[in-house]
C-alpha atoms as a PDB file:
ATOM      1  CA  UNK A   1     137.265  35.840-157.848  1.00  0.00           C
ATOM      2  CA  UNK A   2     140.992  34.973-158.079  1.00  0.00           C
ATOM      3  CA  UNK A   3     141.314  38.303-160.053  1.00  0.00           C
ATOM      4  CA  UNK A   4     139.432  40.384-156.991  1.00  0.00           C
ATOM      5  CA  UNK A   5     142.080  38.463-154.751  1.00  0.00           C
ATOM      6  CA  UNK A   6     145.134  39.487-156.447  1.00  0.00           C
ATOM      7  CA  UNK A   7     144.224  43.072-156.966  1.00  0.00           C
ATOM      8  CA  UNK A   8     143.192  43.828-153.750  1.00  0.00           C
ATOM      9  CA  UNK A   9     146.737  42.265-152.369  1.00  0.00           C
ATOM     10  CA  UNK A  10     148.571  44.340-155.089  1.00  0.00           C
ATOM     11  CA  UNK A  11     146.682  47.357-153.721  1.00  0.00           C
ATOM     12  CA  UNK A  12     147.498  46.585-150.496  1.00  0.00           C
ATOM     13  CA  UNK A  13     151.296  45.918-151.135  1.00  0.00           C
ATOM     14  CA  UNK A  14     151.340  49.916-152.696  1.00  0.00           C
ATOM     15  CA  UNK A  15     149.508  51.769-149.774  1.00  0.00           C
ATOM     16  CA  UNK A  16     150.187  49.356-146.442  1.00  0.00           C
ATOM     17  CA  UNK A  17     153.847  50.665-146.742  1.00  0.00           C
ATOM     18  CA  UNK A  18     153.521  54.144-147.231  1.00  0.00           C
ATOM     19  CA  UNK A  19     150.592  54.355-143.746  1.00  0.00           C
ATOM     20  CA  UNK A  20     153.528  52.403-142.055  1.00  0.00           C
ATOM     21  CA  UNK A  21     156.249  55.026-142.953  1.00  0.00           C
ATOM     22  CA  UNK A  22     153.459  57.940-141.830  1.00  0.00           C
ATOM     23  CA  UNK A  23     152.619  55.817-138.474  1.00  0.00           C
ATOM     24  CA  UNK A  24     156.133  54.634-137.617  1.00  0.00           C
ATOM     25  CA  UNK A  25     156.879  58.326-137.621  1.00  0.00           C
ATOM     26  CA  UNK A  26     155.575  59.373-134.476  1.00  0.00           C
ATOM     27  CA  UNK A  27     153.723  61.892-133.918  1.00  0.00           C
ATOM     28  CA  UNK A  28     154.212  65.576-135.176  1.00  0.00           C
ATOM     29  CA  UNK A  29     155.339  68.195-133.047  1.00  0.00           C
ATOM     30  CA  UNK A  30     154.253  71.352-133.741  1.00  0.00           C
ATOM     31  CA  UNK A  31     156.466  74.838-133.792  1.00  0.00           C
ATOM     32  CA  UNK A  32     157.903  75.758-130.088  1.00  0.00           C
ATOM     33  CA  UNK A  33     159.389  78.349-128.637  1.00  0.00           C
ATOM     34  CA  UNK A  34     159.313  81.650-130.283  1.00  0.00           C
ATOM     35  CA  UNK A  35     157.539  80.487-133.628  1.00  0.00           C
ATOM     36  CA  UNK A  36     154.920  79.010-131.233  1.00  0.00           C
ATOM     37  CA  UNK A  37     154.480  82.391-129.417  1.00  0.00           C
ATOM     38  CA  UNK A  38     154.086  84.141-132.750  1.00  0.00           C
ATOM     39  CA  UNK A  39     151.480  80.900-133.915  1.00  0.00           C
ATOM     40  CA  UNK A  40     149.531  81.953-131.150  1.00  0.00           C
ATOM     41  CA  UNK A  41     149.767  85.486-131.183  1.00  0.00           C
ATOM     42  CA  UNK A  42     148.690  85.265-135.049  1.00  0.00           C
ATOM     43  CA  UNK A  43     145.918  83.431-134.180  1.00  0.00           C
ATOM     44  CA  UNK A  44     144.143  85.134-130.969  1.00  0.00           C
ATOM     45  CA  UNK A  45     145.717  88.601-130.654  1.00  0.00           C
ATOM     46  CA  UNK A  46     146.637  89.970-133.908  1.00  0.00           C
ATOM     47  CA  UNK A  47     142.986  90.311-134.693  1.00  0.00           C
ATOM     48  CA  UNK A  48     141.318  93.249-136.138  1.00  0.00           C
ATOM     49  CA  UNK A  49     140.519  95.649-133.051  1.00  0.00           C
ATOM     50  CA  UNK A  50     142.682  94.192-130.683  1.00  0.00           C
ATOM     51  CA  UNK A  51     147.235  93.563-130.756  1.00  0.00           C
ATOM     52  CA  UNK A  52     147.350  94.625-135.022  1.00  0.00           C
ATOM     53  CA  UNK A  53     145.472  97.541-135.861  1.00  0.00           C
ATOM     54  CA  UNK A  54     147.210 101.323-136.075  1.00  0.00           C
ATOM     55  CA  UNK A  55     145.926 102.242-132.633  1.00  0.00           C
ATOM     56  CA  UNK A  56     146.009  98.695-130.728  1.00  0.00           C
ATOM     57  CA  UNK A  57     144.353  97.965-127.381  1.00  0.00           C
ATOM     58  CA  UNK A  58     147.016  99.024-124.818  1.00  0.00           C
ATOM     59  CA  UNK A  59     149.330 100.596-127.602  1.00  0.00           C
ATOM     60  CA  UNK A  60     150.766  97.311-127.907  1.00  0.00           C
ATOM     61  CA  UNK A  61     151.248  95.387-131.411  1.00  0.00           C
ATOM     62  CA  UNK A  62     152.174  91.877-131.842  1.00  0.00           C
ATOM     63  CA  UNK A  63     152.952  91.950-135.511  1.00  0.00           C
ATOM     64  CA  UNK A  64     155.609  90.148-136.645  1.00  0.00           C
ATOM     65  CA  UNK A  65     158.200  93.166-137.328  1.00  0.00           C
ATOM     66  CA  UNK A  66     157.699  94.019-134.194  1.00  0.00           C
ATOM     67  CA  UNK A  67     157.053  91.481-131.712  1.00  0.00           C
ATOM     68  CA  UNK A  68     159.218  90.362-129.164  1.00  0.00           C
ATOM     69  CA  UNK A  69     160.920  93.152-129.006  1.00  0.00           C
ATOM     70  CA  UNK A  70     158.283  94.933-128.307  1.00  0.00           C
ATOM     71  CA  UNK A  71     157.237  93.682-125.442  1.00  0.00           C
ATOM     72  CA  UNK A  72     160.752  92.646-123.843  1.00  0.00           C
ATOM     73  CA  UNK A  73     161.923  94.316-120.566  1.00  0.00           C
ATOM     74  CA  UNK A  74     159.147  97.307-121.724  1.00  0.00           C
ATOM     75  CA  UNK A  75     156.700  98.427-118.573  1.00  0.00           C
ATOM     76  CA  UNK A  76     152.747  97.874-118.946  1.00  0.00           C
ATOM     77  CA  UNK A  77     150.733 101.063-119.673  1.00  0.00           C
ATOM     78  CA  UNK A  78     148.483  98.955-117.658  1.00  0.00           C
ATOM     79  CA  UNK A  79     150.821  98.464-114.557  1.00  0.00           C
ATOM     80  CA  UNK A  80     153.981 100.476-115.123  1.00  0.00           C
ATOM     81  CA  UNK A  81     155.994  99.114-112.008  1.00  0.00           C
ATOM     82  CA  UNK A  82     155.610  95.696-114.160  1.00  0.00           C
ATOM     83  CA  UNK A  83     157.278  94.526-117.532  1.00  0.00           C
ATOM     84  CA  UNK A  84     155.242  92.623-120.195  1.00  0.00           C
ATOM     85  CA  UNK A  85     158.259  89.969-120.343  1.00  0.00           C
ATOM     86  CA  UNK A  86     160.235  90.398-117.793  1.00  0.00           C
ATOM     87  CA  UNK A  87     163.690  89.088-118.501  1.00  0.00           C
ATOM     88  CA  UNK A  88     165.332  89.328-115.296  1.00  0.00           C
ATOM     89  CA  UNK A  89     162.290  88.058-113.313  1.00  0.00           C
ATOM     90  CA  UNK A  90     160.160  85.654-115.637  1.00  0.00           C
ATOM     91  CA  UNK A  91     157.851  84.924-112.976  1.00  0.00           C
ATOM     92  CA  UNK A  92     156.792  88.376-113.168  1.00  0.00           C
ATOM     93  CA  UNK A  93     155.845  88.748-116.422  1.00  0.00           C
ATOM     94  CA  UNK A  94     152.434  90.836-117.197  1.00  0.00           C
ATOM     95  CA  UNK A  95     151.687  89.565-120.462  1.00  0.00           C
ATOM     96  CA  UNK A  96     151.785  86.019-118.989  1.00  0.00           C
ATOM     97  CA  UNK A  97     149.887  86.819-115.799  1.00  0.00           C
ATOM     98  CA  UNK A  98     146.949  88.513-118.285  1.00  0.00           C
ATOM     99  CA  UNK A  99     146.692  85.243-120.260  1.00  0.00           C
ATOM    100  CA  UNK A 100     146.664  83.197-116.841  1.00  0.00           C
ATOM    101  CA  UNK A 101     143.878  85.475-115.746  1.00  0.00           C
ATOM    102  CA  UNK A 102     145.709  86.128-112.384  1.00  0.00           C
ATOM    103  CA  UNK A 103     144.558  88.182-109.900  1.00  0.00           C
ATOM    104  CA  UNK A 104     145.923  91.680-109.663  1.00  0.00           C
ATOM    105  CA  UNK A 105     145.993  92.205-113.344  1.00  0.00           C
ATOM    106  CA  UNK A 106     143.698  95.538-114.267  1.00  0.00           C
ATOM    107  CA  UNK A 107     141.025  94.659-116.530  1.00  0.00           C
ATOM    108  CA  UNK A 108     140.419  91.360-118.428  1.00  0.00           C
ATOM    109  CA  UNK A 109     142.075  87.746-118.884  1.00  0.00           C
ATOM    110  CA  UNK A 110     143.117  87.941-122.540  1.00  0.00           C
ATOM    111  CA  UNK A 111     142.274  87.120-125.083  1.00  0.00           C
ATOM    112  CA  UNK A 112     139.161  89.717-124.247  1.00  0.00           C
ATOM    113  CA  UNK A 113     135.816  88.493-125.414  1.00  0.00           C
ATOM    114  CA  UNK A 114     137.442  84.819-126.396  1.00  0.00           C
ATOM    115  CA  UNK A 115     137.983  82.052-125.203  1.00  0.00           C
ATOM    116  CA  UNK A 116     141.172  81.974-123.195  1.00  0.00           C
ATOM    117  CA  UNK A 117     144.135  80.283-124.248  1.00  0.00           C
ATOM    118  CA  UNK A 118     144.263  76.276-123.888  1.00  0.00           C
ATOM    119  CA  UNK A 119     146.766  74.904-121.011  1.00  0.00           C
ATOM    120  CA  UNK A 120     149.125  74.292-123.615  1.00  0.00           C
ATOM    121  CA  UNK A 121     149.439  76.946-124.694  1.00  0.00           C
ATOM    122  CA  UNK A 122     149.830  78.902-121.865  1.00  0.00           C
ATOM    123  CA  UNK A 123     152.939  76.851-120.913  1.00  0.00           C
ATOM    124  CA  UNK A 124     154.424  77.393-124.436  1.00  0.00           C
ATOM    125  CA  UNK A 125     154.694  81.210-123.332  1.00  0.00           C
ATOM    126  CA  UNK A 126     155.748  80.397-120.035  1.00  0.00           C
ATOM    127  CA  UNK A 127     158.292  78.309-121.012  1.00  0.00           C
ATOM    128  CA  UNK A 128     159.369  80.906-123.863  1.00  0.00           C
ATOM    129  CA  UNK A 129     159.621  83.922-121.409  1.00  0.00           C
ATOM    130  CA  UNK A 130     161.433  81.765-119.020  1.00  0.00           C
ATOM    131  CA  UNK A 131     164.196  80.981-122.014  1.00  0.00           C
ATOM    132  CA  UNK A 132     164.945  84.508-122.139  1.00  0.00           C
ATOM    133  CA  UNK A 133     166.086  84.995-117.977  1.00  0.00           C
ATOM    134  CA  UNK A 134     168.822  87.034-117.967  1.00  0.00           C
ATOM    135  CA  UNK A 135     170.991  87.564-114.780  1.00  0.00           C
END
């Protein structure tokens, strides 16, 4: 029994520190700003048949040697009197308002046929096309 004991305490005294180290750390944050964009583009647009292929939906491609700058201060084919990131009005933005699913956009909330982007998401390209105002 007194053997049990003293291994099991021994055990204890090797992992108990290291959980307290990964705890104590807080939690993770994950990547923001532009490398969150991309995380998300890579993972909902980039797709096979829709932002990556060579003729993508809307002739626009969100690979990674090309994207942001294809989409900065560049008009919609969709709605040409509106930018896809508009750096001089954020607010305006198309690519944002088609992932909010706002009204006026022509034809679907993206990502078409998926589910759309989470909340959080959302605000992580908000807040990334509003880092880019320019006066």
């Amino acid at each position: 029994m007194r053997k049990g004991v003293l291994s099991t305490v021994l055990l204890a005294s090797i992992i108990l520190p290291g959980s307290w180290a990964l705890s104590s750390a807080g939690p993770q944050k994950g990547p923001s700003g532009i490398s969150a964009v991309k995380a998300i583009l890579a993972q909902n647009c980039t797709l096979a048949g829709c932002h990556r292929t060579n003729n993508p939906a809307g002739n626009l491609r969100f690979d990674q040697t090309r994207f942001p700058t294809s989409v900065l201060d560049v008009a919609s084919q969709q709605l040409p009197d509106r930018k896809l990131v508009d750096t001089k009005a954020p607010e305006r933005s198309y690519l944002l308002a088609k992932i909010k699913g706002e009204a006026g956009i022509a034809g679907g909330r993206m990502p078409l046929k998926r589910a759309p982007l989470s909340a959080k998401q959302i605000q992580e390209f908000e807040d990334w096309i509003k880092s880019l105002k320019t006066e």
